[in-house]
C-alpha atoms as a PDB file:
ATOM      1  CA  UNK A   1     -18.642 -20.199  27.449  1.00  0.00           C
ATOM      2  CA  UNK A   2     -15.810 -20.949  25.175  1.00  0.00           C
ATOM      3  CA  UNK A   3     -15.686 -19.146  21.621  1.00  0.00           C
ATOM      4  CA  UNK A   4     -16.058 -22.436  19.638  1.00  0.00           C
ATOM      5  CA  UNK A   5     -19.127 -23.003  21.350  1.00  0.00           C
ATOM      6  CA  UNK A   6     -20.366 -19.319  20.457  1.00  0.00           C
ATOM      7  CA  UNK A   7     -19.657 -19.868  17.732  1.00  0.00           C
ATOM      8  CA  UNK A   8     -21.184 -22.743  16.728  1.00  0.00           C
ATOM      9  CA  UNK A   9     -24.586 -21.381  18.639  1.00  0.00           C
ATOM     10  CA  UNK A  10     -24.342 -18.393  16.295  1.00  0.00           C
ATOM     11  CA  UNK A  11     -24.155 -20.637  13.199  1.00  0.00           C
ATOM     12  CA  UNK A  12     -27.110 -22.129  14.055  1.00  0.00           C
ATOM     13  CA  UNK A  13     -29.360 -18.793  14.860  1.00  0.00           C
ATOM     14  CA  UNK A  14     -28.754 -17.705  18.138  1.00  0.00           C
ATOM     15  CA  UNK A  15     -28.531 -14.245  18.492  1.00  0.00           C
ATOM     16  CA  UNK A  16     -27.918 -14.064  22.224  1.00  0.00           C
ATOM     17  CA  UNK A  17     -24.380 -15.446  21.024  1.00  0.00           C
ATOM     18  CA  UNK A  18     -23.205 -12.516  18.722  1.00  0.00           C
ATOM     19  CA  UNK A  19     -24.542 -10.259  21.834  1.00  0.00           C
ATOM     20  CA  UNK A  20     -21.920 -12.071  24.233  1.00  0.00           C
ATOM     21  CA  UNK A  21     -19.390 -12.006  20.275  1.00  0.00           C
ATOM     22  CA  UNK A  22     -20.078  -8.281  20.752  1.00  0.00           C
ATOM     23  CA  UNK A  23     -19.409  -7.890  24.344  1.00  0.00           C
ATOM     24  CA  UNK A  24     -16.305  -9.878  24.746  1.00  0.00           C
ATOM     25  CA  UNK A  25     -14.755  -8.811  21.235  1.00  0.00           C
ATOM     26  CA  UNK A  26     -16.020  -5.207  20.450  1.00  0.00           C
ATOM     27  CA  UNK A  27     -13.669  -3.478  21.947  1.00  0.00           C
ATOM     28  CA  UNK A  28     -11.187  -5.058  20.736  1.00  0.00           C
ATOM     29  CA  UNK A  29     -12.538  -4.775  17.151  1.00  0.00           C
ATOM     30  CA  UNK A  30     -12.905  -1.275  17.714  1.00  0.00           C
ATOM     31  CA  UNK A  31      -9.254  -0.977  18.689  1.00  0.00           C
ATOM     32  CA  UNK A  32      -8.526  -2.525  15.123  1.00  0.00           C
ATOM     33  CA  UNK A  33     -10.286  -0.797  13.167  1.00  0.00           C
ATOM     34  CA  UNK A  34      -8.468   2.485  14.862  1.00  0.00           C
ATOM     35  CA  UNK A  35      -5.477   1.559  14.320  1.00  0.00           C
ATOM     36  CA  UNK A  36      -5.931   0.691  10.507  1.00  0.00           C
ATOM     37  CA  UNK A  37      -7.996   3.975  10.351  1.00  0.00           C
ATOM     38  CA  UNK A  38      -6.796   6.442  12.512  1.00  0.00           C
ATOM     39  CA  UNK A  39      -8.304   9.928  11.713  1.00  0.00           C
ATOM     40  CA  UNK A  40      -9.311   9.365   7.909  1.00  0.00           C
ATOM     41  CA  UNK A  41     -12.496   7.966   8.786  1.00  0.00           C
ATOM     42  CA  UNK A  42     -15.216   9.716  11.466  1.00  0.00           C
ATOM     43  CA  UNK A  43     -16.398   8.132  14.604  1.00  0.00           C
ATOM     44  CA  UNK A  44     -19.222   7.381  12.934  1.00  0.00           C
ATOM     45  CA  UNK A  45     -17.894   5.751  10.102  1.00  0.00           C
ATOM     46  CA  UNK A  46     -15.308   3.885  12.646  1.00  0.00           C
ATOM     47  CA  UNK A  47     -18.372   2.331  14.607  1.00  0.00           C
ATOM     48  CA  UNK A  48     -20.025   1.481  11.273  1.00  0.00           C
ATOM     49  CA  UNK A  49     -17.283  -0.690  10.757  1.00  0.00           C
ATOM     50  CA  UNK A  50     -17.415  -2.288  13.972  1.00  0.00           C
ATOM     51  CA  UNK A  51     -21.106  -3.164  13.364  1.00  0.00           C
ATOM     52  CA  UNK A  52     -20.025  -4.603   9.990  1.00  0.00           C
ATOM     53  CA  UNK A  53     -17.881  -7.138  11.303  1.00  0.00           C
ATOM     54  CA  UNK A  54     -20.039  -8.481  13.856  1.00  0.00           C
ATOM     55  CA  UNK A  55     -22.747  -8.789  10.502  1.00  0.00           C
ATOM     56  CA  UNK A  56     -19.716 -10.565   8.792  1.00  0.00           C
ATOM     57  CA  UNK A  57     -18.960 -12.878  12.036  1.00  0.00           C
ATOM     58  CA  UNK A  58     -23.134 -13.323  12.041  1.00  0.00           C
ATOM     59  CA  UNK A  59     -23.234 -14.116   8.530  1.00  0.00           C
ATOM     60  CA  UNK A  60     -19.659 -16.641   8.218  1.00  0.00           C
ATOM     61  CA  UNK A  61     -20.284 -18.406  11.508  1.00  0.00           C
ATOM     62  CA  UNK A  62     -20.946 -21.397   9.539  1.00  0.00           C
ATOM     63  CA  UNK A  63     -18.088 -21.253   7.688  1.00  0.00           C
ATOM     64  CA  UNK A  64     -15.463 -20.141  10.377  1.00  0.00           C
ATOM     65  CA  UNK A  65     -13.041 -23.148  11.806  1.00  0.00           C
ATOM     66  CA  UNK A  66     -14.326 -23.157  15.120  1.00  0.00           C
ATOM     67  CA  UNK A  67     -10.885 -25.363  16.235  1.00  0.00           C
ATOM     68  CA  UNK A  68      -9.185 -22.183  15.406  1.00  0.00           C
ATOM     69  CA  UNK A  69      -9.080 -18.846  17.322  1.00  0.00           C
ATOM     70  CA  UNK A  70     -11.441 -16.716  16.844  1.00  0.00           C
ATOM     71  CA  UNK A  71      -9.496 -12.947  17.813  1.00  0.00           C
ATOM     72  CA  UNK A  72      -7.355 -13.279  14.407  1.00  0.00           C
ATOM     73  CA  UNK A  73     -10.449 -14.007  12.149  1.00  0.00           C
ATOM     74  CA  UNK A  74     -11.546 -10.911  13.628  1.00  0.00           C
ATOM     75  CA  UNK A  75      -8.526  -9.037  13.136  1.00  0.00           C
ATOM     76  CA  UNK A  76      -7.692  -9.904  10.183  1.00  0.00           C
ATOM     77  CA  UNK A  77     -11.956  -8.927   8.819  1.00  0.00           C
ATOM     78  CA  UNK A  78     -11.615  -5.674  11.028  1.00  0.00           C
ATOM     79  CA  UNK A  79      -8.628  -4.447   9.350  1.00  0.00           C
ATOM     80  CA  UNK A  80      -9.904  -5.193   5.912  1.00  0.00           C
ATOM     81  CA  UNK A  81     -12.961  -3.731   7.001  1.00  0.00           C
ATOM     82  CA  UNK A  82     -11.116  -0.368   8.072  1.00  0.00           C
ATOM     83  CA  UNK A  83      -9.242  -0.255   4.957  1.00  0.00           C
ATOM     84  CA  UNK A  84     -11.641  -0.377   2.530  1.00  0.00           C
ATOM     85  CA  UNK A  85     -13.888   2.006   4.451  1.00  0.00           C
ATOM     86  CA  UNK A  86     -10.717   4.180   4.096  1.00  0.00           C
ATOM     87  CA  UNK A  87     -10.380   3.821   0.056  1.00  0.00           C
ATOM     88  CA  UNK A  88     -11.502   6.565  -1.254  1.00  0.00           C
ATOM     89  CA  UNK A  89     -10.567   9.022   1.417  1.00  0.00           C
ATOM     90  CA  UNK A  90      -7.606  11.410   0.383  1.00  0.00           C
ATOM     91  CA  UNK A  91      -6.261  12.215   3.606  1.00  0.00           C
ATOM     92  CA  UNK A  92      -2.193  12.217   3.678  1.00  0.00           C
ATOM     93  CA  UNK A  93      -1.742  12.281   7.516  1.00  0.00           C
ATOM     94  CA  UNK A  94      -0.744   9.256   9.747  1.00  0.00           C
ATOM     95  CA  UNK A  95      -3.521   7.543  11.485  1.00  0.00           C
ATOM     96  CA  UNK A  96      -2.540   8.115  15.352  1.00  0.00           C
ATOM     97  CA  UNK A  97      -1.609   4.506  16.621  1.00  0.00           C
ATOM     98  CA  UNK A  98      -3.456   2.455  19.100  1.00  0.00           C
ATOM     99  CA  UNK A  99      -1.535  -0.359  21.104  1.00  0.00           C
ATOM    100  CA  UNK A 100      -2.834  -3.688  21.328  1.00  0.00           C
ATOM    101  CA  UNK A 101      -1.207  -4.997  23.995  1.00  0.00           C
ATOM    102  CA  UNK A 102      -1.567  -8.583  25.644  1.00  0.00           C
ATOM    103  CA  UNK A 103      -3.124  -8.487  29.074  1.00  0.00           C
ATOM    104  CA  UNK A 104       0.111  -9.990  30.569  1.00  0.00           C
ATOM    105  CA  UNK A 105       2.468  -7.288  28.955  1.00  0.00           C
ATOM    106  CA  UNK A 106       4.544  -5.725  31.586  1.00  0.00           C
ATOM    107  CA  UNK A 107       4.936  -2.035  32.256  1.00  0.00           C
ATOM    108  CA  UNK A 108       7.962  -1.639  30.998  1.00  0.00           C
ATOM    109  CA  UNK A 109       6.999  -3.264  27.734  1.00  0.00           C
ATOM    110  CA  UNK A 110       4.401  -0.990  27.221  1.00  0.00           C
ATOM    111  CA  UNK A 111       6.016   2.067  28.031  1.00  0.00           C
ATOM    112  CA  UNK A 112       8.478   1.198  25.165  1.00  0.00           C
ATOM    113  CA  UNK A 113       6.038   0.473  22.490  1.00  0.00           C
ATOM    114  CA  UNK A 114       4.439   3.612  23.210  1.00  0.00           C
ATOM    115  CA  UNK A 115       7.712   5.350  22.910  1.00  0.00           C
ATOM    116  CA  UNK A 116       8.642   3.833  19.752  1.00  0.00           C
ATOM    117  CA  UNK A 117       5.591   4.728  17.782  1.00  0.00           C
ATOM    118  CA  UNK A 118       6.116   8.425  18.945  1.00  0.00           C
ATOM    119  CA  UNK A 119       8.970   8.168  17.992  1.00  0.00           C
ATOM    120  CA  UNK A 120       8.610   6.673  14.510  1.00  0.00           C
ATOM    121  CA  UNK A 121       4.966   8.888  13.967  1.00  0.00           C
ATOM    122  CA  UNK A 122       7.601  12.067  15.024  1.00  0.00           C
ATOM    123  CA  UNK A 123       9.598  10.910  11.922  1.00  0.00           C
ATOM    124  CA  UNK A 124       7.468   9.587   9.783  1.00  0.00           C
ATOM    125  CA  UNK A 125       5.893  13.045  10.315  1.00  0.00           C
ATOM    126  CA  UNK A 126       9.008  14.528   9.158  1.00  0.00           C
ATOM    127  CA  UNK A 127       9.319  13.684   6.045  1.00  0.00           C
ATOM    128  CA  UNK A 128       8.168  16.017   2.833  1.00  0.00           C
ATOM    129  CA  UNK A 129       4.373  15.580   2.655  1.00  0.00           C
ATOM    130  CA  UNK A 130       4.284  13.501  -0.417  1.00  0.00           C
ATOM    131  CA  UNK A 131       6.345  11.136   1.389  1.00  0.00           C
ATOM    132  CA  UNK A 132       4.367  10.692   4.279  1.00  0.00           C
ATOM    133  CA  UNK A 133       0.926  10.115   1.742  1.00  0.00           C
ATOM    134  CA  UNK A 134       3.290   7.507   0.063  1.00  0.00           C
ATOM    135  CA  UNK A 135       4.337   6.211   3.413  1.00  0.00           C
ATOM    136  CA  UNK A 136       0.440   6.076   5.000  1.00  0.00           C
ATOM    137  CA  UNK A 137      -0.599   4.509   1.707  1.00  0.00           C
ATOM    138  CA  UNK A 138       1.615   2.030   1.454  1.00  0.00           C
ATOM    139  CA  UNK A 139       2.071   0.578   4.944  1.00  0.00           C
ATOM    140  CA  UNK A 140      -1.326   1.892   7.239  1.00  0.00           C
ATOM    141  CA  UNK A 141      -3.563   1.145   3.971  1.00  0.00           C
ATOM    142  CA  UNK A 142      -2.327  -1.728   2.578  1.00  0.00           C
ATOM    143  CA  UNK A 143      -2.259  -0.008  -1.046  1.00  0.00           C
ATOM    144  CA  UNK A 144      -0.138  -1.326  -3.961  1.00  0.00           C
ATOM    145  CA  UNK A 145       2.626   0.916  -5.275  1.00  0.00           C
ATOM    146  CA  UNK A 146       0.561   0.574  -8.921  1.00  0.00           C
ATOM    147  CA  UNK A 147      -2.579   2.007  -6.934  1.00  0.00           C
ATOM    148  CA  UNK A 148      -0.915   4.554  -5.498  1.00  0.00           C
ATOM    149  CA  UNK A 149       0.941   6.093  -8.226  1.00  0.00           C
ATOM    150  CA  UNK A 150      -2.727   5.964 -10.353  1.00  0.00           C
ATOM    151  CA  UNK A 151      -4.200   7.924  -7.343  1.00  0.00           C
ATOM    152  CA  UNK A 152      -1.342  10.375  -7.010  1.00  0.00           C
ATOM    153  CA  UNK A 153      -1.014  10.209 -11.257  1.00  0.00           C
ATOM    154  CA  UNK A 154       2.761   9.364 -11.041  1.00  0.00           C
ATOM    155  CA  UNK A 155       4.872   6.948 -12.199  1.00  0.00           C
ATOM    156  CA  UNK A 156       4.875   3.183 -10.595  1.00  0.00           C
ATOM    157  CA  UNK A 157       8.695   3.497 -10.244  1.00  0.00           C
ATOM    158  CA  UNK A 158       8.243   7.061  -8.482  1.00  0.00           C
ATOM    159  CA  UNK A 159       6.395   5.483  -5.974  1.00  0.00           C
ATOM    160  CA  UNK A 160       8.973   2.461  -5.079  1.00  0.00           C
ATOM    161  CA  UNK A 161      11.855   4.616  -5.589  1.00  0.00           C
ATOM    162  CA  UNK A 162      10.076   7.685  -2.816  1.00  0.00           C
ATOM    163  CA  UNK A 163       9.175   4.856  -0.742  1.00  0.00           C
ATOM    164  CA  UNK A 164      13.298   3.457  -0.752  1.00  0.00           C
ATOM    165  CA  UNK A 165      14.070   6.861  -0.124  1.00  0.00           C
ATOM    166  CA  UNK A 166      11.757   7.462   2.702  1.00  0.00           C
ATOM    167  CA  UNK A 167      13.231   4.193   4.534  1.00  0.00           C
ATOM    168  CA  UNK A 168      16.374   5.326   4.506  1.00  0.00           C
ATOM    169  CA  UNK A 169      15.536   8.574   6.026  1.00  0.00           C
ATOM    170  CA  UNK A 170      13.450   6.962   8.263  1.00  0.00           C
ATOM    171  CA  UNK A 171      16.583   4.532   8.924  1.00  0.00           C
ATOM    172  CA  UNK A 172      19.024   7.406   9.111  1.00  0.00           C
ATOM    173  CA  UNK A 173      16.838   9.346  11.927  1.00  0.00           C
ATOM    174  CA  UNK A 174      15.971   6.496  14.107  1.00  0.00           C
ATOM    175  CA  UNK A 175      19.849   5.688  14.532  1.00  0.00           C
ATOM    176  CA  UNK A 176      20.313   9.353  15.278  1.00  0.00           C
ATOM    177  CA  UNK A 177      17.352   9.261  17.978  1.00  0.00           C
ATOM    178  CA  UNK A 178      19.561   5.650  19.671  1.00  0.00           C
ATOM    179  CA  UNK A 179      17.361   2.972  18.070  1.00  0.00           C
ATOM    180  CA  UNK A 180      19.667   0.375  16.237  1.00  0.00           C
ATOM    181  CA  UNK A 181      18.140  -1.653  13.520  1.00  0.00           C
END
């Protein structure tokens, strides 16, 4: 069964359609909410985030374009999900990243995405630890530089100007480790 149908069963009561949601999509769901999380949330809280969405998808089904796809809608309310599950949490290391990768990826493709996020998590890693807060803040939580500098009590401009600084570093090391940008 397609997911517009699904869909459109769910928005009118069926349960047995967020069950088939759940089994097709959770996984997946679960792999976004990872990667927006990482380690600053539990297990726990990770799988109470996947339970949320599927109570969002339950509760919008109505409302959802069913002549769109239905794996970005999901995305898109799992990472926003994640995120503000993760506000809050004062945890300045990187979230370790998880790979979606499209079933017809090949090997090779794979092998260098993996690479390249050890690589970057290696230097992102290396920089001072305010930095790397800044850094996980900023680009794994979706914060605002004005939010950030309130949470950290510094200046606005601090913020931008560690976070120009950090991207140069970060520019500097990956063209000493061979990756041209």
């Amino acid at each position: 069964m397609t997911d517009k149908k699904l869909v459109e069963r769910l928005a009118n009561g069926k349960s047995c359609a967020l069950d088939e949601l759940f089994d097709r999509y959770g996984g997946y769901v679960a792999a976004v909410v990872f990667s927006a999380t990482g380690s600053a949330i539990s297990k726990e809280d990770r799988d109470e985030v996947v339970a949320d969405v599927f109570v969002s998808l339950w509760k919008h089904a109505s409302s959802i374009d069913t002549n769109k796809a239905l794996k970005p809608w999901l995305a898109v309310v799992s990472r926003n999900a994640a995120i503000n599950k993760t506000r809050g949490c004062h945890i300045p290391t990187i979230p370790d990243e998880t790979i979606l990768v499209d079933v017809q990826a090949s090997t090779e493709t794979m092998i260098l995405a993996a690479e390249a996020s050890e690589v970057l998590r290696e230097v992102i890693g290396s920089l001072e630890k305010a930095d790397r807060e800044i850094f996980h803040r900023f680009y794994f939580w979706c914060q605002t530089t004005a939010t950030i500098s309130q949470d950290l009590g510094m200046n606005e401009s601090t913020v931008r100007s560690r976070l120009l600084r950090g991207r140069e570093k970060l520019r500097t090391k990956l063209i000493q480790r061979g990756y041209a940008l």
